[in-house]
N, C-alpha and C. Protein backbone atom coordinates (compact mmCIF):
# COMPACT_ATOMS: atom_id res chain seq x y z
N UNK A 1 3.24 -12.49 2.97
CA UNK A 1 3.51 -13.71 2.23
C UNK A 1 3.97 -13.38 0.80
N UNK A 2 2.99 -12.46 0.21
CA UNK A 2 3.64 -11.83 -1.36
C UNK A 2 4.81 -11.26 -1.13
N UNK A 3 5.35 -10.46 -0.08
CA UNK A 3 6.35 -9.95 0.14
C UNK A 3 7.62 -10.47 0.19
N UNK A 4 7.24 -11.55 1.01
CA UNK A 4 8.47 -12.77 0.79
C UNK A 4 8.67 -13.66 -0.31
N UNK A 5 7.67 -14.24 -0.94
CA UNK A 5 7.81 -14.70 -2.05
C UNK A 5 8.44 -13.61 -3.04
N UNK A 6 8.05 -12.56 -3.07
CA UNK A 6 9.13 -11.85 -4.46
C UNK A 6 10.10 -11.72 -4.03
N UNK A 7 10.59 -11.75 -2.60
CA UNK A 7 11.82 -11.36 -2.28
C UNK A 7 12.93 -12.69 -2.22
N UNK A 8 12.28 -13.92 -2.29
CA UNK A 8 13.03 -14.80 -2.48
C UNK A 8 13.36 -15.20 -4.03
N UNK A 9 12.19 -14.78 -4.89
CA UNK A 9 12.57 -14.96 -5.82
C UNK A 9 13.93 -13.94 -6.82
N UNK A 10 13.45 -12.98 -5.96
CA UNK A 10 14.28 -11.82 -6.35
C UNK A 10 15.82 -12.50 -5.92
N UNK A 11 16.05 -12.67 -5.14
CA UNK A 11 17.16 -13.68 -4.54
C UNK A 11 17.62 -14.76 -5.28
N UNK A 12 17.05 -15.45 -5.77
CA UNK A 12 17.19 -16.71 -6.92
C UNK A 12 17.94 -16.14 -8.00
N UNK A 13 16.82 -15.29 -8.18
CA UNK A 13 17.15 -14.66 -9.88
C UNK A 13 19.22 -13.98 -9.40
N UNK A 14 18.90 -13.28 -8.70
CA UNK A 14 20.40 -12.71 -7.91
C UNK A 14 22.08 -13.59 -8.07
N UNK A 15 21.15 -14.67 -7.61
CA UNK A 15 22.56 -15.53 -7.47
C UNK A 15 22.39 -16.11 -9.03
N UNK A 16 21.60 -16.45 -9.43
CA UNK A 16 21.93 -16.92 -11.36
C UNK A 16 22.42 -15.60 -11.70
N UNK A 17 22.01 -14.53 -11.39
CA UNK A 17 22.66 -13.72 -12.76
C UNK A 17 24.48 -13.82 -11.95
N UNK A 18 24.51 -13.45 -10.69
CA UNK A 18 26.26 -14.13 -9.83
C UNK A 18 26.52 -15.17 -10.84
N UNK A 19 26.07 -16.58 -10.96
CA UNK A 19 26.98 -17.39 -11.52
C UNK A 19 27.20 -17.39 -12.84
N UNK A 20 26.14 -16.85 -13.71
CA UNK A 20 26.50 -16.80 -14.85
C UNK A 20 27.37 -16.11 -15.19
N UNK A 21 27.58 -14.65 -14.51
CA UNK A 21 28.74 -13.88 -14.75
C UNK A 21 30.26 -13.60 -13.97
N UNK A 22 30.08 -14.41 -12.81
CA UNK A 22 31.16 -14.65 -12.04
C UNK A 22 32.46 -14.89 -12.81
N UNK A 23 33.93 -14.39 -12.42
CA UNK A 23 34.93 -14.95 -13.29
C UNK A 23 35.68 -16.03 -12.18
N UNK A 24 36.42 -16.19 -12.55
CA UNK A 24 37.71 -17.07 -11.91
C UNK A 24 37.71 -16.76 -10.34
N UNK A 25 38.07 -15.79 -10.08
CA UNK A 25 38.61 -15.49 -8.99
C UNK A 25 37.34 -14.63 -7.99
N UNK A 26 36.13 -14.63 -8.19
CA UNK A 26 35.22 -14.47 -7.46
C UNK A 26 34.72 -15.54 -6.73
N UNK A 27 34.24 -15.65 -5.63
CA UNK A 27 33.72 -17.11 -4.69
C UNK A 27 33.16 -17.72 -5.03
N UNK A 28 32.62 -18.60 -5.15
CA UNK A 28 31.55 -19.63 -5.04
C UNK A 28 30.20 -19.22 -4.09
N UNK A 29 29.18 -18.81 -4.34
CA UNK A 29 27.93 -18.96 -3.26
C UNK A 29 26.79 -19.55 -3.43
N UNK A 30 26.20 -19.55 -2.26
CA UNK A 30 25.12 -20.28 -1.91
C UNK A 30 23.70 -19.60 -1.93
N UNK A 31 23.56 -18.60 -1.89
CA UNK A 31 22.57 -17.18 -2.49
C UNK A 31 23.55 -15.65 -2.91
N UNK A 32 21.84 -14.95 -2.89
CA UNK A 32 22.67 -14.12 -3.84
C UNK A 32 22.24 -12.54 -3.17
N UNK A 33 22.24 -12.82 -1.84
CA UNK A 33 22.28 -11.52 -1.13
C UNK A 33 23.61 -10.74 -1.25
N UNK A 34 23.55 -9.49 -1.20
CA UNK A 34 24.30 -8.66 -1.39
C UNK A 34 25.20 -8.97 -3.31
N UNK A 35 24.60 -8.93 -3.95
CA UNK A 35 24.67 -9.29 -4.88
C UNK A 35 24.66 -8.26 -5.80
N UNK A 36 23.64 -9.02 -7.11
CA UNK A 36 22.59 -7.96 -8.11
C UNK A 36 22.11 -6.70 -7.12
N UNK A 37 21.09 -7.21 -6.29
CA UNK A 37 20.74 -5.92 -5.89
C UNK A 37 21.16 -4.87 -4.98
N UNK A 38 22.23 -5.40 -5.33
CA UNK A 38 23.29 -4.12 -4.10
C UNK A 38 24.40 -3.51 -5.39
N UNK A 39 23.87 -3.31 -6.92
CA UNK A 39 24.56 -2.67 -7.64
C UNK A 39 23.91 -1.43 -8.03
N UNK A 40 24.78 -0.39 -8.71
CA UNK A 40 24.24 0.75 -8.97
C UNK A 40 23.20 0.24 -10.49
N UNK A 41 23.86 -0.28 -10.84
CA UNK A 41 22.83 -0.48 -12.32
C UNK A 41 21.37 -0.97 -11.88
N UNK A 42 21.10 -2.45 -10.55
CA UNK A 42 20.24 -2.27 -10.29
C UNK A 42 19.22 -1.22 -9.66
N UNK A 43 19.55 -0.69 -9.14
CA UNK A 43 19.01 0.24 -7.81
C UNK A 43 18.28 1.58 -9.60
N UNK A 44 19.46 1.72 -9.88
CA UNK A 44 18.60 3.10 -11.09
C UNK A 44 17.73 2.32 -11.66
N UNK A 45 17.77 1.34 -12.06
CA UNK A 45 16.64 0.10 -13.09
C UNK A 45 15.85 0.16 -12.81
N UNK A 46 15.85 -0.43 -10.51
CA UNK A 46 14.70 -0.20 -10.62
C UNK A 46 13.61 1.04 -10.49
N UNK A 47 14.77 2.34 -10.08
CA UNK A 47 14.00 3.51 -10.14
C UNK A 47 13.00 4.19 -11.40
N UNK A 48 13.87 3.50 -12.51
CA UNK A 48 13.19 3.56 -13.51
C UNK A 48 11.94 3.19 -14.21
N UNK A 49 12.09 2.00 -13.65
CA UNK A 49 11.02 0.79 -13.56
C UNK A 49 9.42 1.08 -13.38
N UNK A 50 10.28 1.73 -11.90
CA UNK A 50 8.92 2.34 -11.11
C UNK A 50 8.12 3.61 -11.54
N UNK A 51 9.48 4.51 -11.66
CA UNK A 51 9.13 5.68 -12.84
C UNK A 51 8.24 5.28 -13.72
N UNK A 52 8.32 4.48 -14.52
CA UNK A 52 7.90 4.21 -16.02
C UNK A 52 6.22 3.49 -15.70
N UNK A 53 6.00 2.21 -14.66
CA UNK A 53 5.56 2.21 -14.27
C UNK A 53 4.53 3.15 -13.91
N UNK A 54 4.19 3.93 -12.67
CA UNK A 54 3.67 4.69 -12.12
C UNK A 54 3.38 6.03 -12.59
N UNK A 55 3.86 6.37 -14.25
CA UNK A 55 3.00 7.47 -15.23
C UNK A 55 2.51 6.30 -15.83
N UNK A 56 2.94 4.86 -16.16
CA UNK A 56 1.32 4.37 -16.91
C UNK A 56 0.00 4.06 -16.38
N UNK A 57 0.46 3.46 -15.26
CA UNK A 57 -0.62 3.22 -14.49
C UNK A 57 -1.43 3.92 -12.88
N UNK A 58 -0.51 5.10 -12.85
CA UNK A 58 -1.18 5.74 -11.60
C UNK A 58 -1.61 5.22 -10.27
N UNK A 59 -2.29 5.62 -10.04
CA UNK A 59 -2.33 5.55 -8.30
C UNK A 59 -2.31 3.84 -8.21
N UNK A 60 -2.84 3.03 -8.89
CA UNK A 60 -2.71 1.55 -8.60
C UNK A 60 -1.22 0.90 -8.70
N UNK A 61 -0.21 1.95 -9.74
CA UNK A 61 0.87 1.01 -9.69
C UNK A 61 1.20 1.60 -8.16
N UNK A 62 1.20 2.85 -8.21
CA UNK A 62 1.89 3.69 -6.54
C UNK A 62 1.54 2.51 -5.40
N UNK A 63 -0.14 2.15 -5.49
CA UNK A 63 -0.35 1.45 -4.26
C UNK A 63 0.50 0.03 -4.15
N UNK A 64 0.98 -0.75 -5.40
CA UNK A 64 1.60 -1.75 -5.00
C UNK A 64 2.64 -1.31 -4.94
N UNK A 65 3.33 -0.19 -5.24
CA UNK A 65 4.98 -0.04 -4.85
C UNK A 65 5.24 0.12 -3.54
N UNK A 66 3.99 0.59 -2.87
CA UNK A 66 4.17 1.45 -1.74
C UNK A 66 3.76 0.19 -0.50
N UNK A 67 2.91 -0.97 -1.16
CA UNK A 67 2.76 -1.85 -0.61
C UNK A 67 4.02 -2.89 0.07
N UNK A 68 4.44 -2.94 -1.34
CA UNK A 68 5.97 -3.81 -1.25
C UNK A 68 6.99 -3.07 -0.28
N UNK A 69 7.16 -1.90 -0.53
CA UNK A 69 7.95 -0.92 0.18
C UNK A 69 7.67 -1.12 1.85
N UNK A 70 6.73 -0.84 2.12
CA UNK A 70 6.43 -0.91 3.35
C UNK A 70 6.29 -2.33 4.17
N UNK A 71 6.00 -3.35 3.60
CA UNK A 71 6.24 -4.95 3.48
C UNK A 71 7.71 -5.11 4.47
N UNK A 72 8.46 -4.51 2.92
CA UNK A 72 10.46 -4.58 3.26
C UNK A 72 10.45 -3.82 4.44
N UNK A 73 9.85 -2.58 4.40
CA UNK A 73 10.10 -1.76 5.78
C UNK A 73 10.26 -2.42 7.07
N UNK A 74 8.79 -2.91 7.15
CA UNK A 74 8.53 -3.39 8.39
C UNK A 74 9.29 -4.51 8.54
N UNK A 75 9.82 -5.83 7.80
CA UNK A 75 10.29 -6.71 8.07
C UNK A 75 12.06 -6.09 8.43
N UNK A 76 12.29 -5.00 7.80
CA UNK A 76 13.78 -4.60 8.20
C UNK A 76 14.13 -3.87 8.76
N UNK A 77 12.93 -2.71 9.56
CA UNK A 77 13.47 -2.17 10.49
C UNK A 77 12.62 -2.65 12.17
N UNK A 78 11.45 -3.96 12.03
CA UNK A 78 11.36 -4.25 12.89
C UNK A 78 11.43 -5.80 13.05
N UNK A 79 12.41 -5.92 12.98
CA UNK A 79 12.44 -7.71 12.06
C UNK A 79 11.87 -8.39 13.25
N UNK A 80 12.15 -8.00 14.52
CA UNK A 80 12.06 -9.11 15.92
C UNK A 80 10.28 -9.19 15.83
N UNK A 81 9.44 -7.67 15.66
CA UNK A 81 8.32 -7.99 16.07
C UNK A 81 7.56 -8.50 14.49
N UNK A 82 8.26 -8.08 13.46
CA UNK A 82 7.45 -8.85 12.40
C UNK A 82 7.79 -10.30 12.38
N UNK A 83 8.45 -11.27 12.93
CA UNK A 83 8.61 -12.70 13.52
C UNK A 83 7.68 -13.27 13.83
N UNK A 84 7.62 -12.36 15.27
CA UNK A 84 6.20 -12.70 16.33
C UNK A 84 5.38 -12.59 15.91
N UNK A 85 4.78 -11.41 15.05
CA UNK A 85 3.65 -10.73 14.39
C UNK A 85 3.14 -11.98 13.66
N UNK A 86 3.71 -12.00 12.64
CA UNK A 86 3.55 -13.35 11.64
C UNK A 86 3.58 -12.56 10.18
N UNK A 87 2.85 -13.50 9.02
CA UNK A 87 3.36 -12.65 7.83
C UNK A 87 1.77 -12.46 7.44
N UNK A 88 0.73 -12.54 8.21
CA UNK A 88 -0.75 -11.67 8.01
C UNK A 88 -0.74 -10.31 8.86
N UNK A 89 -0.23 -10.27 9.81
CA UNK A 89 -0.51 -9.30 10.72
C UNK A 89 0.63 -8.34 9.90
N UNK A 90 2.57 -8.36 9.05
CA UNK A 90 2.32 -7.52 8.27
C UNK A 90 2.14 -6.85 6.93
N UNK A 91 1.57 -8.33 6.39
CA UNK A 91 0.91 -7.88 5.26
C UNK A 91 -0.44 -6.98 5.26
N UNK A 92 -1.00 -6.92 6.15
CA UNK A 92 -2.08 -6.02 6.89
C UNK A 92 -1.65 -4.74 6.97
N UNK A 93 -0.66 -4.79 8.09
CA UNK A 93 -0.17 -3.16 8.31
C UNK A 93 0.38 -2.52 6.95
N UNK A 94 1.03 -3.66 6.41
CA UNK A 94 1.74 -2.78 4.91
C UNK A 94 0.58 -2.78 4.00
N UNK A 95 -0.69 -3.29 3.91
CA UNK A 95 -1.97 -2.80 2.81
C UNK A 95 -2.63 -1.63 3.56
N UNK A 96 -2.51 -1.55 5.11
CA UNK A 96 -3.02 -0.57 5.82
C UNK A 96 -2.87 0.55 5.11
N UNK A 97 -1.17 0.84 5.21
CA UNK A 97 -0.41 2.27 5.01
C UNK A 97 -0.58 2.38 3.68
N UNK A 98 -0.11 1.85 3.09
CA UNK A 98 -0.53 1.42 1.59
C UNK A 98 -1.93 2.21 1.03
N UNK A 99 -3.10 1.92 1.34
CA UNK A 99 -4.04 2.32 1.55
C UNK A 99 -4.15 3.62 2.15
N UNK A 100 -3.91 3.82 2.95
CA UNK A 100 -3.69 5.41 3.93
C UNK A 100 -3.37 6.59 2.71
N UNK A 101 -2.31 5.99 2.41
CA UNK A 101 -1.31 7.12 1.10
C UNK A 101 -2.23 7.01 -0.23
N UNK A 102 -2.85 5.84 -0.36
CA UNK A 102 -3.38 5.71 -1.67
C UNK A 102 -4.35 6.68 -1.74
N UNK A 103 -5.44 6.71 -0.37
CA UNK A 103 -6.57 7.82 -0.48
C UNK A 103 -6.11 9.16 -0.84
N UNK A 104 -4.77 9.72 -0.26
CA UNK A 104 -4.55 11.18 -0.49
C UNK A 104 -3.76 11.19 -1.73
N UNK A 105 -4.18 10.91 -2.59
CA UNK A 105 -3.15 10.26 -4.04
C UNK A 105 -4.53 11.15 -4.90
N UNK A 106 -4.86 12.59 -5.62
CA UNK A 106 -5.53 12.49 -6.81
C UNK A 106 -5.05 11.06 -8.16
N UNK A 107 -6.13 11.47 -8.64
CA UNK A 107 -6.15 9.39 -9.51
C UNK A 107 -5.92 10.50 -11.09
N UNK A 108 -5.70 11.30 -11.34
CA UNK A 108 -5.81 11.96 -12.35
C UNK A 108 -4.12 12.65 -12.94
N UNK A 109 -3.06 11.75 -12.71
CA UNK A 109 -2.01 12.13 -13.50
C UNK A 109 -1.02 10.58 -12.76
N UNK A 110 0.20 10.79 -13.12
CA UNK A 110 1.38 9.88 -12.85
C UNK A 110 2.10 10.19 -11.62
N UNK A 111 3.18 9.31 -11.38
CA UNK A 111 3.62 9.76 -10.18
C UNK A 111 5.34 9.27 -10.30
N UNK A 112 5.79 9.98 -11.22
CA UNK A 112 7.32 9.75 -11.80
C UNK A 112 8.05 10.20 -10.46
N UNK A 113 7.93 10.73 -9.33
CA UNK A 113 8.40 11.32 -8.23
C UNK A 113 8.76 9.54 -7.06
N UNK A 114 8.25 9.07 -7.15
CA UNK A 114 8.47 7.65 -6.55
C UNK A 114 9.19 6.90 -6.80
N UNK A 115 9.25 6.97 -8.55
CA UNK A 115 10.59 6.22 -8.91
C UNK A 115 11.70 6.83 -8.58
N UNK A 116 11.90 7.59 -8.34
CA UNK A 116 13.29 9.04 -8.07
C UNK A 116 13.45 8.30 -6.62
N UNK A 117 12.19 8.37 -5.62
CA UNK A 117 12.81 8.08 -4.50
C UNK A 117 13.14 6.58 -4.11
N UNK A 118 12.25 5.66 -4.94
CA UNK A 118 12.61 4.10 -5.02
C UNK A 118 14.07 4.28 -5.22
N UNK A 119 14.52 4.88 -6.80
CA UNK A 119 16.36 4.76 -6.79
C UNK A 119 17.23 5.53 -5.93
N UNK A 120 16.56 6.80 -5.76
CA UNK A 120 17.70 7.14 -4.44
C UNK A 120 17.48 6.14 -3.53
N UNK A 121 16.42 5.90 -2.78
CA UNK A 121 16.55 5.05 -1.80
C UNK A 121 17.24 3.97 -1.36
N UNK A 122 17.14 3.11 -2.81
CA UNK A 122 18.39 2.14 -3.48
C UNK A 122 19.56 2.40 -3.05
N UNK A 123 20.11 3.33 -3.82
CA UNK A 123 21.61 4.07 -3.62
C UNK A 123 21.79 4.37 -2.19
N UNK A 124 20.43 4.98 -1.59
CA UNK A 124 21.10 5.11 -0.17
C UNK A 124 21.30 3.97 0.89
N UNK A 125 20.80 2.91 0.80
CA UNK A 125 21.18 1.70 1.42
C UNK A 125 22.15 1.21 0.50
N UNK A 126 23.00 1.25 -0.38
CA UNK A 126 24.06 0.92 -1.32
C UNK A 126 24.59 1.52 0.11
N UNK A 127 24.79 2.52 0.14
CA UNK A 127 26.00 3.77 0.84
C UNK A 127 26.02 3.23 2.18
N UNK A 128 24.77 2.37 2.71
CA UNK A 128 24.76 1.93 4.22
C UNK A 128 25.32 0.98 4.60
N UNK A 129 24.83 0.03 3.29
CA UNK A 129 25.70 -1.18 3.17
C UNK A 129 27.26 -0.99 2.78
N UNK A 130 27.83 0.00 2.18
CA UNK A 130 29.10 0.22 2.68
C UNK A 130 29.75 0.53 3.15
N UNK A 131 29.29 0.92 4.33
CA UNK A 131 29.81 1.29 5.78
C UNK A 131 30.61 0.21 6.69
N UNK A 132 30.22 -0.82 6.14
CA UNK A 132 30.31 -2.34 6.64
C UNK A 132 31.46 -3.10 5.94
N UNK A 133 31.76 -3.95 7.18
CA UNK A 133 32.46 -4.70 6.50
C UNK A 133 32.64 -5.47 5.13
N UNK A 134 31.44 -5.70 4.82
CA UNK A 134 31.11 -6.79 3.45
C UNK A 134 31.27 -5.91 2.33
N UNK A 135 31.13 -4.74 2.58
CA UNK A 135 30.63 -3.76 1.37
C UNK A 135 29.65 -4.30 0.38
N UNK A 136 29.61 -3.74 -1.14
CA UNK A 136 28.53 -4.56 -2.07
C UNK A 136 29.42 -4.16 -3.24
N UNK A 137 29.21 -4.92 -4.04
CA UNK A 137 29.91 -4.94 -5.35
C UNK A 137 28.92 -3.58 -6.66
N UNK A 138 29.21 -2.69 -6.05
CA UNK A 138 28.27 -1.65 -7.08
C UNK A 138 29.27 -1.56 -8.46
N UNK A 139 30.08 -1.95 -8.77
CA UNK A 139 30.68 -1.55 -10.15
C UNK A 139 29.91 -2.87 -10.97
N UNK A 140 29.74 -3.76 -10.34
CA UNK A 140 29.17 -4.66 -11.60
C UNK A 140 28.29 -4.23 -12.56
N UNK A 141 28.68 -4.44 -13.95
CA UNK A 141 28.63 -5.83 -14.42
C UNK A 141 30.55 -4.95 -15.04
N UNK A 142 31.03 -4.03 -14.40
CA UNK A 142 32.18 -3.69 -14.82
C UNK A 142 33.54 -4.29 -14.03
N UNK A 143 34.44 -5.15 -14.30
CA UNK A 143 35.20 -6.12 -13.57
C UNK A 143 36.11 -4.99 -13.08
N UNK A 144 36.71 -5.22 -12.11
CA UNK A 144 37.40 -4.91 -11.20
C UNK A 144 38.88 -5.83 -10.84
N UNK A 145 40.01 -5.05 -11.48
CA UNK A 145 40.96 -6.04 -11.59
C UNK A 145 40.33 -7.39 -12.02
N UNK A 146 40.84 -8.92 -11.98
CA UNK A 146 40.21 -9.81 -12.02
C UNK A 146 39.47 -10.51 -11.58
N UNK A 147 37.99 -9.32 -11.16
CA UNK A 147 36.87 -10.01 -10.38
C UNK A 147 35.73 -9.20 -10.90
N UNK A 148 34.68 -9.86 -11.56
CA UNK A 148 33.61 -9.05 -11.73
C UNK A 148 32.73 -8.66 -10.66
N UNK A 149 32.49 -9.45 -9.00
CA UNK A 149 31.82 -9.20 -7.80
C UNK A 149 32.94 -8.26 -6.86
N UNK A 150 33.54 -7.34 -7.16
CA UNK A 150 34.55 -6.89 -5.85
C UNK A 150 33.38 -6.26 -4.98
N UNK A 151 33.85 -6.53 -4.15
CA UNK A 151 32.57 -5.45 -2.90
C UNK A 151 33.88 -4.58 -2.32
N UNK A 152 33.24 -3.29 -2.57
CA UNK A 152 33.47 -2.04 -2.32
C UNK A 152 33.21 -1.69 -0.71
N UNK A 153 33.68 -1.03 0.43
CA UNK A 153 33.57 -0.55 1.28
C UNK A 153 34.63 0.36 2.11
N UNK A 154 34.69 0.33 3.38
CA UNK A 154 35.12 0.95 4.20
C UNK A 154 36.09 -0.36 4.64
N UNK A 155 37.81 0.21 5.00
CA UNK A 155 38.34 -0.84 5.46
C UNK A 155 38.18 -1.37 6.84
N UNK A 156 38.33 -2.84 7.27
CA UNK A 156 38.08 -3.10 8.61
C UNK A 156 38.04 -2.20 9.72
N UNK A 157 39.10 -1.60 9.76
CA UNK A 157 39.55 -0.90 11.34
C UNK A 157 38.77 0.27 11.41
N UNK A 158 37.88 0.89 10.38
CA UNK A 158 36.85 1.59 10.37
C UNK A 158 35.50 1.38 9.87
N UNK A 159 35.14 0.07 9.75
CA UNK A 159 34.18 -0.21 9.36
C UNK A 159 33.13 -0.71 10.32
N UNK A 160 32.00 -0.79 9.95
CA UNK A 160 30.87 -1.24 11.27
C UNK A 160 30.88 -2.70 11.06
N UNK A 161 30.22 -3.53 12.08
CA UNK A 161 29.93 -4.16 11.88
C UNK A 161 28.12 -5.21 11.61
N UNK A 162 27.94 -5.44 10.66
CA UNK A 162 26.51 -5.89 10.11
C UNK A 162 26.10 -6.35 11.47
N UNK A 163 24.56 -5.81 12.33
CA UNK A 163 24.18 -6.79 13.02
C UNK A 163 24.36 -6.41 14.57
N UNK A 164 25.66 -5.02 14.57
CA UNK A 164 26.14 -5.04 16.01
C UNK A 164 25.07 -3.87 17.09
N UNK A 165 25.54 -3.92 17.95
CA UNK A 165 24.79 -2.81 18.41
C UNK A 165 24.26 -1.43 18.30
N UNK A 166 25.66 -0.73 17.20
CA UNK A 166 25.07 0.21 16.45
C UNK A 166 24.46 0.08 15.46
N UNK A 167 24.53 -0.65 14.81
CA UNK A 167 23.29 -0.71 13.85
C UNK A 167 22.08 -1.20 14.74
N UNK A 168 21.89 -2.32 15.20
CA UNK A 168 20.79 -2.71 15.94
C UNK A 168 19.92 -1.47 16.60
N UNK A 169 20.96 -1.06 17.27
CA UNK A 169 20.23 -0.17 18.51
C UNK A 169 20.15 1.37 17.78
N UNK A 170 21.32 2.21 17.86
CA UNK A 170 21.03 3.48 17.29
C UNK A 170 20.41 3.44 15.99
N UNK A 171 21.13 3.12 15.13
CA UNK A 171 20.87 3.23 13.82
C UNK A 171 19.63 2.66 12.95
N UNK A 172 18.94 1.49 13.47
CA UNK A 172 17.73 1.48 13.14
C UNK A 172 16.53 2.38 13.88
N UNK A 173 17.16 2.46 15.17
CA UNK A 173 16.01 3.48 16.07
C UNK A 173 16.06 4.70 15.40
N UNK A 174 17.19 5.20 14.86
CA UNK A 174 16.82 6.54 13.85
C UNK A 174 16.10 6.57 12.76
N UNK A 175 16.82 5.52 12.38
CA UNK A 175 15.76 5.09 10.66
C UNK A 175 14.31 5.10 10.91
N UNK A 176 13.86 3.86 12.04
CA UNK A 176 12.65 3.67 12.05
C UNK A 176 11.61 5.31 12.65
N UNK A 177 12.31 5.59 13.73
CA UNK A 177 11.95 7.27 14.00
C UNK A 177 11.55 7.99 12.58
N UNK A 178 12.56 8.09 11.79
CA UNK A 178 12.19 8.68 10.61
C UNK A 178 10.94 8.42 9.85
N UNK A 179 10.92 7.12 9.41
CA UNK A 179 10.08 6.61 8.70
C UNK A 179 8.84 6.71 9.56
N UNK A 180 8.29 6.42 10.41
CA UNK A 180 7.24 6.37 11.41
C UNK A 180 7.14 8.01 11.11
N UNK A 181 7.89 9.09 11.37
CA UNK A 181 7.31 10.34 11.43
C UNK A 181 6.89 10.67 9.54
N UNK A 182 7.44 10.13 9.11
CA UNK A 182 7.22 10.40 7.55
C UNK A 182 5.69 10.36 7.37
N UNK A 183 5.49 8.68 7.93
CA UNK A 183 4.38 8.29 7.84
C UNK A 183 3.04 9.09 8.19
N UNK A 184 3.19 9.90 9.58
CA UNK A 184 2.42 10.00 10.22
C UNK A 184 2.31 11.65 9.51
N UNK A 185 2.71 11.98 8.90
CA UNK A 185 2.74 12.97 8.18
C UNK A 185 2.09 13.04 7.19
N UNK A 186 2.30 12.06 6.31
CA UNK A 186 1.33 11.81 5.26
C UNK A 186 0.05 11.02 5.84
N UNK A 187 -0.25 10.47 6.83
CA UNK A 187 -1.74 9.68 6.74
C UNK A 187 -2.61 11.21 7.35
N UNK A 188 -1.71 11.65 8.90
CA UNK A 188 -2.54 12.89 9.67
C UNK A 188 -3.57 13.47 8.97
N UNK A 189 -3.20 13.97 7.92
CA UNK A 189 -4.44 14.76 7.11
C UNK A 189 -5.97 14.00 6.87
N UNK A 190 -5.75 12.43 6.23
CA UNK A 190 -6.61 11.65 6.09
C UNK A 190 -7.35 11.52 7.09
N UNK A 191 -6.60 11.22 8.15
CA UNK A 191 -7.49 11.03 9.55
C UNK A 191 -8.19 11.90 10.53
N UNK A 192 -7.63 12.72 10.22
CA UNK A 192 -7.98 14.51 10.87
C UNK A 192 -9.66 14.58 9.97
N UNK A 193 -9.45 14.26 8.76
CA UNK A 193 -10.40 14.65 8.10
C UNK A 193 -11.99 13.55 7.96
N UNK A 194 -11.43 12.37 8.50
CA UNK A 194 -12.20 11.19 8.49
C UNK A 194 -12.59 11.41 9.67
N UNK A 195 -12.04 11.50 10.74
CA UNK A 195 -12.68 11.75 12.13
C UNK A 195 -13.33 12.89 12.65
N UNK A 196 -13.57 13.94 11.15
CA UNK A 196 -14.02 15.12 11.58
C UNK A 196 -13.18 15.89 12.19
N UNK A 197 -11.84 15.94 12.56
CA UNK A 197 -11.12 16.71 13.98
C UNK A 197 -11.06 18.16 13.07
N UNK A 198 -10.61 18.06 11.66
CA UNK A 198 -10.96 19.73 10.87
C UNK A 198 -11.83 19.46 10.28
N UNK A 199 -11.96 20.74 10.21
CA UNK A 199 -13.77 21.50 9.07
C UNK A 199 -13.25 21.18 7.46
């Protein structure tokens, strides 16, 4: 539920900062997906953010980054069963994991290494999202001929399409593969050690 609420608001805020700076010859819209946060200025901001963040406040800022993170995860690489699921069952799993990582976290320094991967991470769904038809407008707030929103991508006759079977099918089944083994990488130790399985 927190997850969605910032993410809609995050969305709001998106399309005001679109209209305020829109010129002439950019569209008219109705939100503000693929927007603000599909620019390079955002994506480093917020790596920074988090950076800056997470040496002041340590393992508590980590646990809500990692909270939110995993929130977005689950709703985007398993969108069909987080539907069904509902938005307790995964706000649960994302305080679960959340929690999992937080225990193997010493509480005794910063964790500037998260913000690095919050903004790459950024950038690397920038690069996914322009694989696609829509592309994303990453030069903003720098105009582009006479358009401050151009979206950047791959031209049609080689471009994917948002939604189709390769993304659906391969391409999230890799992602999510990934992430699931990431995971299970970092909790294993915790649980090995909680269940007694090592000395």
């Amino acid at each position: 539920m927190l997850s969605l609420f910032l993410a809609e608001c995050i969305e709001k805020f998106s399309l005001g900062v679109y209209k305020l700076t829109r010129m002439k010859r950019d569209p008219q819209r109705r939100n503000g997906h693929r927007t603000l946060t599909h620019t390079i200025v955002f994506n480093v901001g917020v790596g920074y953010g988090t950076l800056a963040l997470c040496n002041a406040y340590g393992k508590w800022a980590v646990m809500g980054v990692l909270f939110f993170s995993f929130a977005l995860a689950l709703r985007g690489l398993f969108e069909k069963w987080a539907e069904r699921a509902g938005w307790l069952i995964v706000t649960l799993a994302a305080a679960g994991a959340a929690y999992l990582v937080y225990e193997r976290l010493p509480g005794d320094r910063g964790y500037p290494l998260l913000g690095v991967a919050v903004g790459v991470g950024g950038l690397v769904h920038l690069a996914g999202d322009m694989l696609t038809r829509h592309g994303c407008p990453i030069f903003w707030p720098v105009p582009t001929g006479r358009r401050m929103w151009r979206n950047i991508g791959l031209p049609d006759s080689i471009a994917l399409v948002a939604g189709n079977k390769t993304e659906t099918i391969f391409l999230r089944t890799v992602f999510a593969t990934i992430a699931i083994f990431a995971g299970a990488i970092l909790v294993m130790p915790t649980l090995l050690e909680r269940f007694n399985i090592v000395g």
